[in-house]
Protein backbone atom coordinates (compact mmCIF):
# COMPACT_ATOMS: atom_id res chain seq x y z
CA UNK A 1 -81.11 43.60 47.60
CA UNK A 2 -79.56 46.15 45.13
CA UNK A 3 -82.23 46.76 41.53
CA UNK A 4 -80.90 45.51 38.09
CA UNK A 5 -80.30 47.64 35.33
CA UNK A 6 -79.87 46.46 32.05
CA UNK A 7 -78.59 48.69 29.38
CA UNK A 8 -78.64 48.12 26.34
CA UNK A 9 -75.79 50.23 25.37
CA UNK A 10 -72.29 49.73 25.23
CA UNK A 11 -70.61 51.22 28.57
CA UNK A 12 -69.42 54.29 26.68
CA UNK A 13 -72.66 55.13 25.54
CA UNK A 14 -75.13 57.93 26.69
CA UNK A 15 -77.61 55.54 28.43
CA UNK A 16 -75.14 53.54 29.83
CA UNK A 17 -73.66 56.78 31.18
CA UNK A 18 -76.90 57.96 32.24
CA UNK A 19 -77.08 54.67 34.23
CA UNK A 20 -74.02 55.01 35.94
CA UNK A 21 -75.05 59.03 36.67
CA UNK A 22 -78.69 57.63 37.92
CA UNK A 23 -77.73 54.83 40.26
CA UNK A 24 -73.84 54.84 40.42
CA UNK A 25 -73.20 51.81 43.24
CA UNK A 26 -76.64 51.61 44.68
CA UNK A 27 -77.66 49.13 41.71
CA UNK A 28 -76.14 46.20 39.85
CA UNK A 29 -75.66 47.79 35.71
CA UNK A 30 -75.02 45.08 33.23
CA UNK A 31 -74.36 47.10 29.87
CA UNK A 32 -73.98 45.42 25.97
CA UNK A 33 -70.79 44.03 25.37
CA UNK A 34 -70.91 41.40 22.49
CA UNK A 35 -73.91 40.30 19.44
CA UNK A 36 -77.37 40.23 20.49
CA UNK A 37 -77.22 36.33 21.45
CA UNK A 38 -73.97 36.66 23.95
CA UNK A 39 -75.84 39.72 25.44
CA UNK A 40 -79.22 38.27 25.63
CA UNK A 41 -77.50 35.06 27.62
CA UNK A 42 -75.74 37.75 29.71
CA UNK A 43 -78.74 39.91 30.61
CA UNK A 44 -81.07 36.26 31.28
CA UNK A 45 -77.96 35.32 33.49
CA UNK A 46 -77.87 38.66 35.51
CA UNK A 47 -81.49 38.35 36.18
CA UNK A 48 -81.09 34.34 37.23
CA UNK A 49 -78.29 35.46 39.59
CA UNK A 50 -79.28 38.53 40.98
CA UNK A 51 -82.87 37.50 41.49
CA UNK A 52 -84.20 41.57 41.52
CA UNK A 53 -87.05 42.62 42.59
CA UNK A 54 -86.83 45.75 40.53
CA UNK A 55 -85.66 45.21 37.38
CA UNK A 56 -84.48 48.72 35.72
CA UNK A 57 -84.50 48.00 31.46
CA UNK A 58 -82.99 51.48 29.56
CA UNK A 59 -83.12 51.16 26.11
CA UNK A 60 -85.01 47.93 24.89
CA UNK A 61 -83.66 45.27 22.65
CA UNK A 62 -83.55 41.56 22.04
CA UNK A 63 -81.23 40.73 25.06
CA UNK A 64 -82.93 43.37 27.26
CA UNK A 65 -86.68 42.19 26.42
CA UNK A 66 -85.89 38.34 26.78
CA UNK A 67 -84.44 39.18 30.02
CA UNK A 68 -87.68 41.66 31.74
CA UNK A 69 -89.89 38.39 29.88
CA UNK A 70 -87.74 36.04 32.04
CA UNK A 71 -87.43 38.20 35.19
CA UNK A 72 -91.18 38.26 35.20
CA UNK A 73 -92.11 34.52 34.15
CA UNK A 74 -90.10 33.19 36.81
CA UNK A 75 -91.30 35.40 39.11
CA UNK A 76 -94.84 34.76 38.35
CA UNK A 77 -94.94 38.55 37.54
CA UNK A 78 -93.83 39.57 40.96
CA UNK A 79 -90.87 41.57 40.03
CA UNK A 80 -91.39 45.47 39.20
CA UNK A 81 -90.13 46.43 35.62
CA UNK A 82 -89.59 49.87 34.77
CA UNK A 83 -88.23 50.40 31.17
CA UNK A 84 -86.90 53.75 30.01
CA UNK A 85 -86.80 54.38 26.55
CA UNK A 86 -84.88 57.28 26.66
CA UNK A 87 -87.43 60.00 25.96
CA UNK A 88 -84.37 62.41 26.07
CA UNK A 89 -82.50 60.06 22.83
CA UNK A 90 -82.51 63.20 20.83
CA UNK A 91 -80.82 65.21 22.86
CA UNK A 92 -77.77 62.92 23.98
CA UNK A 93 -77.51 62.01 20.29
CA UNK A 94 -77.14 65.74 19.38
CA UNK A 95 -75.02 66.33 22.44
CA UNK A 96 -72.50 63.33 21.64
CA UNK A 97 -72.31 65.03 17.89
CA UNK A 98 -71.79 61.82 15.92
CA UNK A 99 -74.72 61.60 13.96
CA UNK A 100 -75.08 63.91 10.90
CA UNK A 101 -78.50 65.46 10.35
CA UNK A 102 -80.50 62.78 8.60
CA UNK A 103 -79.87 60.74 11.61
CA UNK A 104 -80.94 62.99 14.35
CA UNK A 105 -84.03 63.81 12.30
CA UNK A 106 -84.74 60.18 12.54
CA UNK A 107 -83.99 59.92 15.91
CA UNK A 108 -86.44 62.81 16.65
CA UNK A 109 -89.40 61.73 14.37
């Protein structure tokens, strides 16, 4: 049974990149694609179909925390969840170049 990964990025994205870079076809990668609510009932659908038993979250946000909550309440907490929170978000934003200064200096702080 192939993990999950949830990204909560849009598939051109550096985390949704990253994904693709970390587990390329050895994993099933739902990325963002709509408003919070669509993706929320996307990721919550992913997990109720795919039934992981790792469950890989990068980035976390309203569709991507509903969907780790469910994963784990209806597995009685039996699924593994590993979230990355992209310790590295500074330097992709840098490297991608479209955030001025102010930006990135939030991003770092």
């Amino acid at each position: 049974m192939k993990p999950l990964v949830l990204v909560y990025n849009f598939p051109h994205q550096i985390m949704a990149i990253r994904a693709r870079s970390l587990f390329g076809d050895e994993a099933a990668i739902i990325n963002r694609a709509g408003s919070n609510l669509t993706d929320t009932l996307r990721f919550c659908a992913a997990v109720l179909s795919n039934r992981p038993r790792l469950l890989y979250v990068m980035d976390i946000g309203i569709p991507s925390y509903f969907a780790a909550l469910l994963a784990k309440t209806i597995t009685l907490g039996r699924v593994k969840v590993f979230v990355d929170t992209g310790d590295l978000v500074y330097l992709f934003s840098k490297a991608e170049r479209k955030y001025g200064p102010l930006a990135l200096f939030a991003v770092k702080v």
